[in-house]
N, C-alpha and C. Protein backbone atom coordinates (compact mmCIF):
# COMPACT_ATOMS: atom_id res chain seq x y z
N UNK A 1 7.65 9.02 -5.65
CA UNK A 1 7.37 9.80 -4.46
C UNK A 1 6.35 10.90 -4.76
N UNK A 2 6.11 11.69 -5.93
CA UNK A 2 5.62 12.53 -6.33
C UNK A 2 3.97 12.16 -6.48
N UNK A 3 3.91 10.62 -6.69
CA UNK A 3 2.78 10.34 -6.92
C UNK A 3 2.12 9.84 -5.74
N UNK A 4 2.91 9.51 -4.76
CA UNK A 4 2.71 9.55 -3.31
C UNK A 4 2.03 10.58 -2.49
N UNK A 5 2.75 11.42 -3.12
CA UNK A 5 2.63 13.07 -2.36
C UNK A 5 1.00 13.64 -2.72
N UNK A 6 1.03 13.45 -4.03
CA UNK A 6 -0.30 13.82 -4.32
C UNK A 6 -1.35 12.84 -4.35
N UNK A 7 -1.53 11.94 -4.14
CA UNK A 7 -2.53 10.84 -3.62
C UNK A 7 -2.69 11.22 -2.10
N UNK A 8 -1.46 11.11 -1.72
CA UNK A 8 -2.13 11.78 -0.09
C UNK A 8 -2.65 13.70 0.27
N UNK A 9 -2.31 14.35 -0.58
CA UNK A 9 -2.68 15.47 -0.69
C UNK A 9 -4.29 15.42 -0.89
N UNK A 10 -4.32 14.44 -2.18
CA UNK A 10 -5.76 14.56 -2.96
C UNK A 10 -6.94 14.17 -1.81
N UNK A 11 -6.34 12.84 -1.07
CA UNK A 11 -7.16 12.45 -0.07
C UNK A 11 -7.61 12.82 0.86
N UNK A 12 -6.73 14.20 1.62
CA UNK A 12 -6.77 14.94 2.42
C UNK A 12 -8.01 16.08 1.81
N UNK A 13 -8.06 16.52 0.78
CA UNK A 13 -8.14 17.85 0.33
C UNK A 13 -9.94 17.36 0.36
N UNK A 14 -9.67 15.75 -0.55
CA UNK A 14 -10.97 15.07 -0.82
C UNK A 14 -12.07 15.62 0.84
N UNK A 15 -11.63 15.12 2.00
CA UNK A 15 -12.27 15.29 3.27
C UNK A 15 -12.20 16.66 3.56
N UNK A 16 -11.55 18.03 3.29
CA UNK A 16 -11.49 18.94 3.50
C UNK A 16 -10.86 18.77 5.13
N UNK A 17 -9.75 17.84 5.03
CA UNK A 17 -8.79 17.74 6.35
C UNK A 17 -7.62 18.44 6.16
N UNK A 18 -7.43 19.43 5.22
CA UNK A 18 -6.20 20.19 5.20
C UNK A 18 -6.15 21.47 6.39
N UNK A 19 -7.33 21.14 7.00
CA UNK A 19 -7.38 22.45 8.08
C UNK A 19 -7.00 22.02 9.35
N UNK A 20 -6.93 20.70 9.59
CA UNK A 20 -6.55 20.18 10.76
C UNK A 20 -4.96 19.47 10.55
N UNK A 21 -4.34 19.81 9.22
CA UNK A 21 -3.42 19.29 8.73
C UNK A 21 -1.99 19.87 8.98
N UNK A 22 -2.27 20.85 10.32
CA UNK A 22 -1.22 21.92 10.56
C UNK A 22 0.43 20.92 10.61
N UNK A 23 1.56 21.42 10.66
CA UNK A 23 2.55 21.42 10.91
C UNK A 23 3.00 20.30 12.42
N UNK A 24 2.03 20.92 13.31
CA UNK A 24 2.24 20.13 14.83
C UNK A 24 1.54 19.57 14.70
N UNK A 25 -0.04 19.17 14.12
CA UNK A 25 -0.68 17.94 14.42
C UNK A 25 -0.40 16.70 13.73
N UNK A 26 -0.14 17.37 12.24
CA UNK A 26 0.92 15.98 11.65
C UNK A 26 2.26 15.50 12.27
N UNK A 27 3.00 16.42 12.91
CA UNK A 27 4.10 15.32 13.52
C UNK A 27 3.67 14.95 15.03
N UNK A 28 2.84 15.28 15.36
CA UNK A 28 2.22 14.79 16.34
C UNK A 28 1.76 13.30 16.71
N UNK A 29 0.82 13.17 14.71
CA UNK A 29 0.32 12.03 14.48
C UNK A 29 0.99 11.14 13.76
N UNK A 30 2.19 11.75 13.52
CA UNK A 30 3.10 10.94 12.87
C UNK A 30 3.83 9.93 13.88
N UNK A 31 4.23 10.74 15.45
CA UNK A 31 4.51 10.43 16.46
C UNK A 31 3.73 8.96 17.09
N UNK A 32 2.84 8.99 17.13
CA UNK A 32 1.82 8.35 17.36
C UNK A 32 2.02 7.14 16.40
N UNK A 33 1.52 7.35 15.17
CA UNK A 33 1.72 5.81 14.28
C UNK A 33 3.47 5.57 14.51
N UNK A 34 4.22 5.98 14.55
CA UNK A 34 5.44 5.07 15.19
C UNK A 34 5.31 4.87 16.80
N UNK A 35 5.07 5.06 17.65
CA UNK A 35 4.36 4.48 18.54
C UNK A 35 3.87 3.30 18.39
N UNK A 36 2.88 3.17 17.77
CA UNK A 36 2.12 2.36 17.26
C UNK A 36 3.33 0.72 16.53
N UNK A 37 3.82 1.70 15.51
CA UNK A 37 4.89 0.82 15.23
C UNK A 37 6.04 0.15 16.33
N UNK A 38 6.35 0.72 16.87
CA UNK A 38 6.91 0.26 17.72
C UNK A 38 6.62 -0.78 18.90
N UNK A 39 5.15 -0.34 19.35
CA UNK A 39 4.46 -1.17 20.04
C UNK A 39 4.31 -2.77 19.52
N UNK A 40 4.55 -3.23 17.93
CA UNK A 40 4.40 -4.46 17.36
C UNK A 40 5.65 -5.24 17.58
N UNK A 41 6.86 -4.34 18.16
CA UNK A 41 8.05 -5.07 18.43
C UNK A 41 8.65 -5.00 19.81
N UNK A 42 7.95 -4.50 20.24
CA UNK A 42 8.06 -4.64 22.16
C UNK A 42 7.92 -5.83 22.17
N UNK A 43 8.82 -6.42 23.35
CA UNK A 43 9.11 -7.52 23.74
C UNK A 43 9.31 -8.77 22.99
N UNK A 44 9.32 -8.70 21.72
CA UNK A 44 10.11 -9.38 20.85
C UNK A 44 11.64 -9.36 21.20
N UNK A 45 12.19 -10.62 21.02
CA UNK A 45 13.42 -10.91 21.00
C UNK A 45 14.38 -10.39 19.70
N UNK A 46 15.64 -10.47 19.45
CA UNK A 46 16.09 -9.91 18.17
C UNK A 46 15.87 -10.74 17.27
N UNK A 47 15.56 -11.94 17.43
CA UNK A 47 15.43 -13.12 16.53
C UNK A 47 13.86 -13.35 16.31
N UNK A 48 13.14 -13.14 16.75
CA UNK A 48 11.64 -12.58 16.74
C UNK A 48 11.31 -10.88 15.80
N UNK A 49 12.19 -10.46 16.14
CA UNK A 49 11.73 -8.70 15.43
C UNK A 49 11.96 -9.22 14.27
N UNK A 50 13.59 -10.12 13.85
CA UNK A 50 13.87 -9.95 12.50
C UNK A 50 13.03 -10.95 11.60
N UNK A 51 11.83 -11.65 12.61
CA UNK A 51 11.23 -12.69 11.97
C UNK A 51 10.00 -12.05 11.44
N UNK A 52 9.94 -10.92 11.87
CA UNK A 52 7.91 -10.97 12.08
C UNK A 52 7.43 -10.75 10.61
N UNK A 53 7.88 -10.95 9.75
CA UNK A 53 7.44 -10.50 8.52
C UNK A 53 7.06 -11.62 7.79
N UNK A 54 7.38 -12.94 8.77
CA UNK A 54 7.33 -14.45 8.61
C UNK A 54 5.84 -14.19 9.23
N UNK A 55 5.58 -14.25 9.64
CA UNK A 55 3.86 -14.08 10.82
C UNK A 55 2.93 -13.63 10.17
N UNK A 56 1.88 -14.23 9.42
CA UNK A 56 1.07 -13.13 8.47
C UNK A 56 0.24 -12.10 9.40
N UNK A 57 -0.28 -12.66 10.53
CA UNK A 57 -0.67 -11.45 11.34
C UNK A 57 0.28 -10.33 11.78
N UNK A 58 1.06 -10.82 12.09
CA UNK A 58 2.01 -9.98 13.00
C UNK A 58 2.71 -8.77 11.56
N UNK A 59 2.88 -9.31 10.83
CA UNK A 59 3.49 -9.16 9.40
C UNK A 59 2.80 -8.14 8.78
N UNK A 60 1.41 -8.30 8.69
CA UNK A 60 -0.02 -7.26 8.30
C UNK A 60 0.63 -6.15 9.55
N UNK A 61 0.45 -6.58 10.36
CA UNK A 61 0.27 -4.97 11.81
C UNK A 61 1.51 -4.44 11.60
N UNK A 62 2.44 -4.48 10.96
CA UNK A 62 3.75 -3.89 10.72
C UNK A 62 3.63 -3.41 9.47
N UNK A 63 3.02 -4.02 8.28
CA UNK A 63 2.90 -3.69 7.39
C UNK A 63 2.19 -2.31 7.20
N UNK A 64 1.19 -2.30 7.91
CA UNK A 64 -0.42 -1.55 7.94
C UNK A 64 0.55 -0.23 8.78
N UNK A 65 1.14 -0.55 9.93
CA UNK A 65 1.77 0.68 11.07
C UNK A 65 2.90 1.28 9.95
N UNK A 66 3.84 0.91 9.52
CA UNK A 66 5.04 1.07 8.32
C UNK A 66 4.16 2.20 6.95
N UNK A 67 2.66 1.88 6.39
CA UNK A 67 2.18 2.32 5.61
C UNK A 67 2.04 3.54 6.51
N UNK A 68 1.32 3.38 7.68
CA UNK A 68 0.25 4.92 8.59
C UNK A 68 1.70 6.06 8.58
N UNK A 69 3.06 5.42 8.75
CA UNK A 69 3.76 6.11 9.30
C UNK A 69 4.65 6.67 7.69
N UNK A 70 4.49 5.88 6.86
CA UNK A 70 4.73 6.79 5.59
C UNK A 70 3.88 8.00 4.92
N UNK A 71 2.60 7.46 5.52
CA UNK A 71 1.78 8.62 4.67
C UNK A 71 1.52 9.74 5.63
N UNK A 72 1.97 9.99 7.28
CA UNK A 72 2.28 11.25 7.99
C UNK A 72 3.26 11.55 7.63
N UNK A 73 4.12 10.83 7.09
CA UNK A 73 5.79 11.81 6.98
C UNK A 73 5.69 12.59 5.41
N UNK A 74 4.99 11.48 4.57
CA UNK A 74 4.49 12.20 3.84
C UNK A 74 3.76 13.27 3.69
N UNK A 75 2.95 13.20 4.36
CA UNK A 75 1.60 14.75 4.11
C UNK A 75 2.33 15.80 4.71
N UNK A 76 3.22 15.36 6.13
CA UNK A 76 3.82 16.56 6.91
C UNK A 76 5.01 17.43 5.54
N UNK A 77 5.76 16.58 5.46
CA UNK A 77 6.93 17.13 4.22
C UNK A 77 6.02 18.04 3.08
N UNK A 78 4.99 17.30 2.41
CA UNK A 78 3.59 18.29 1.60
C UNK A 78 3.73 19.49 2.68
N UNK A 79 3.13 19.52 3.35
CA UNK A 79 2.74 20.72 4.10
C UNK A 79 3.86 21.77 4.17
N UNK A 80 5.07 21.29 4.74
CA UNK A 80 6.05 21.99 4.87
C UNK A 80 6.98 22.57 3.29
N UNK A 81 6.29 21.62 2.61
CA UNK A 81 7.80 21.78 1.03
C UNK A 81 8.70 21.19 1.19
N UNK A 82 8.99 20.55 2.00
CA UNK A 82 10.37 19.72 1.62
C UNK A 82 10.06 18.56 0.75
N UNK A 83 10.70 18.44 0.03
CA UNK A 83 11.32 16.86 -0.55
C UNK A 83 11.59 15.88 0.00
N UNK A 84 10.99 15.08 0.31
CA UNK A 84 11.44 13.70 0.82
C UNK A 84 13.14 13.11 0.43
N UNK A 85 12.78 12.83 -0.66
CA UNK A 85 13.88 12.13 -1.32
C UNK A 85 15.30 13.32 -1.38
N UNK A 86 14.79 14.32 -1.23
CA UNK A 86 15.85 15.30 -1.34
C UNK A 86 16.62 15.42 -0.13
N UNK A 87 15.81 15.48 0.91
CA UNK A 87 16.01 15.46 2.65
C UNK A 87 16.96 14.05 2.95
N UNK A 88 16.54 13.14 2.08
CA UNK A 88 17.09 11.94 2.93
C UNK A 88 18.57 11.72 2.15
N UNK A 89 18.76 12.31 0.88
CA UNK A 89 19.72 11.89 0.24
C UNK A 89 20.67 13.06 0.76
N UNK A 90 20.29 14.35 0.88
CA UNK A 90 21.25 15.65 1.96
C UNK A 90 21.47 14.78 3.32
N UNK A 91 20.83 14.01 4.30
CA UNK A 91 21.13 13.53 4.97
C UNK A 91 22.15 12.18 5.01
N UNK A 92 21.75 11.57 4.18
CA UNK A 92 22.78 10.58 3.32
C UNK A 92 23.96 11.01 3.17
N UNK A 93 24.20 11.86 2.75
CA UNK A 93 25.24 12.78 2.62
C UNK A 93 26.31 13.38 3.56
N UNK A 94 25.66 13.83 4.45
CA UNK A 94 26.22 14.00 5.64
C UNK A 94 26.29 13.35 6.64
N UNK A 95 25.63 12.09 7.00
CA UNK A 95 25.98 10.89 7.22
C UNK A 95 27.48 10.30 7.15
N UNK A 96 27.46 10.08 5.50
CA UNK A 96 28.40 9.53 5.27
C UNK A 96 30.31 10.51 5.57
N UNK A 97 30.01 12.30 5.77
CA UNK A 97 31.32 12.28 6.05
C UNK A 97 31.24 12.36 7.58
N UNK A 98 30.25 12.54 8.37
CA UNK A 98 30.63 12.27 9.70
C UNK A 98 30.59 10.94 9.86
N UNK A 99 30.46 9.67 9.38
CA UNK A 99 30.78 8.14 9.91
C UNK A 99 31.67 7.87 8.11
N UNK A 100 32.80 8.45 8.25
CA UNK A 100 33.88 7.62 7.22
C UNK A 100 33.77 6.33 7.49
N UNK A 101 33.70 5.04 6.59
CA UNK A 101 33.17 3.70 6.25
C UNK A 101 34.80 3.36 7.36
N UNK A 102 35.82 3.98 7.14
CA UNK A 102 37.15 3.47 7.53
C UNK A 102 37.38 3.27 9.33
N UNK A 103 36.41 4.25 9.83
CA UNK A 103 36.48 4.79 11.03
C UNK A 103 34.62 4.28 11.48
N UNK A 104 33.75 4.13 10.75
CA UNK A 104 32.79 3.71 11.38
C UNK A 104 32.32 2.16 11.09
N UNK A 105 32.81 1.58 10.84
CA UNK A 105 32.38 0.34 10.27
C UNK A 105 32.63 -1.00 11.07
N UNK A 106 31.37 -1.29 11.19
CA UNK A 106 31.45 -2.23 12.60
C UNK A 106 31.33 -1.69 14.16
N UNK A 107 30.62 -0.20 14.04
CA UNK A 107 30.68 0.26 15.53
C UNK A 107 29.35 1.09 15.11
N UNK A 108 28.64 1.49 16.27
CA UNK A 108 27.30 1.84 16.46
C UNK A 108 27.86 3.16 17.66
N UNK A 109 28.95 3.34 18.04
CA UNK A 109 28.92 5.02 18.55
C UNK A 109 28.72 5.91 17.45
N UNK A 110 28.34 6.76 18.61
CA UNK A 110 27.41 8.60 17.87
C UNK A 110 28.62 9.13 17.94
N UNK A 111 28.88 9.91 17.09
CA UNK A 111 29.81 11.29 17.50
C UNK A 111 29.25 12.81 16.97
């Protein structure tokens, strides 16, 4: 992840795009490439979404949208200081005691 972080830092810094790199325009544009992502599975069936990775076209545009939308969540987390991996595993975390495996398993309600 670390080497993630700074490849997309470097690339940014490379264009002197760290000035347009604020806080709201990255989740803005982060917004946007899942959009984007999402748009490749509209109107797909469930047996179609879980296929498309079978599709080399279809497969690429998910691939390519999945990359755009790692490297905004990436640069945004840079910007801000958080940890990726740190964020998701605290979330992991608390996840797991609000959906106990005993009481959530096999059900898709929120509480």
């Amino acid at each position: 992840m670390d080497d993630l972080t700074g490849r997309v830092r470097e690339f940014a810094e490379e264009r002197d795009w760290q000035q347009f790199h604020t806080p709201k325009n990255l989740a803005m544009a982060l917004a946007g490439e899942v959009g984007e992502l999402i748009a490749e599975f509209q109107w797909l069936t469930p047996e179609q979404s879980a296929a498309v990775m079978s599709d080399p076209d279809a497969g690429s545009r998910v691939r390519a949208e999945i990359g755009d939308v790692m490297i905004y969540l990436t640069r945004l987390a840079d910007v801000l200081g958080v940890d990726l991996v740190e964020a998701a595993l605290t979330k992991l975390q608390d996840s797991a005691r609000r959906y106990p495996v005993d009481q959530a398993r096999g059900s898709a309600s929120k509480r």
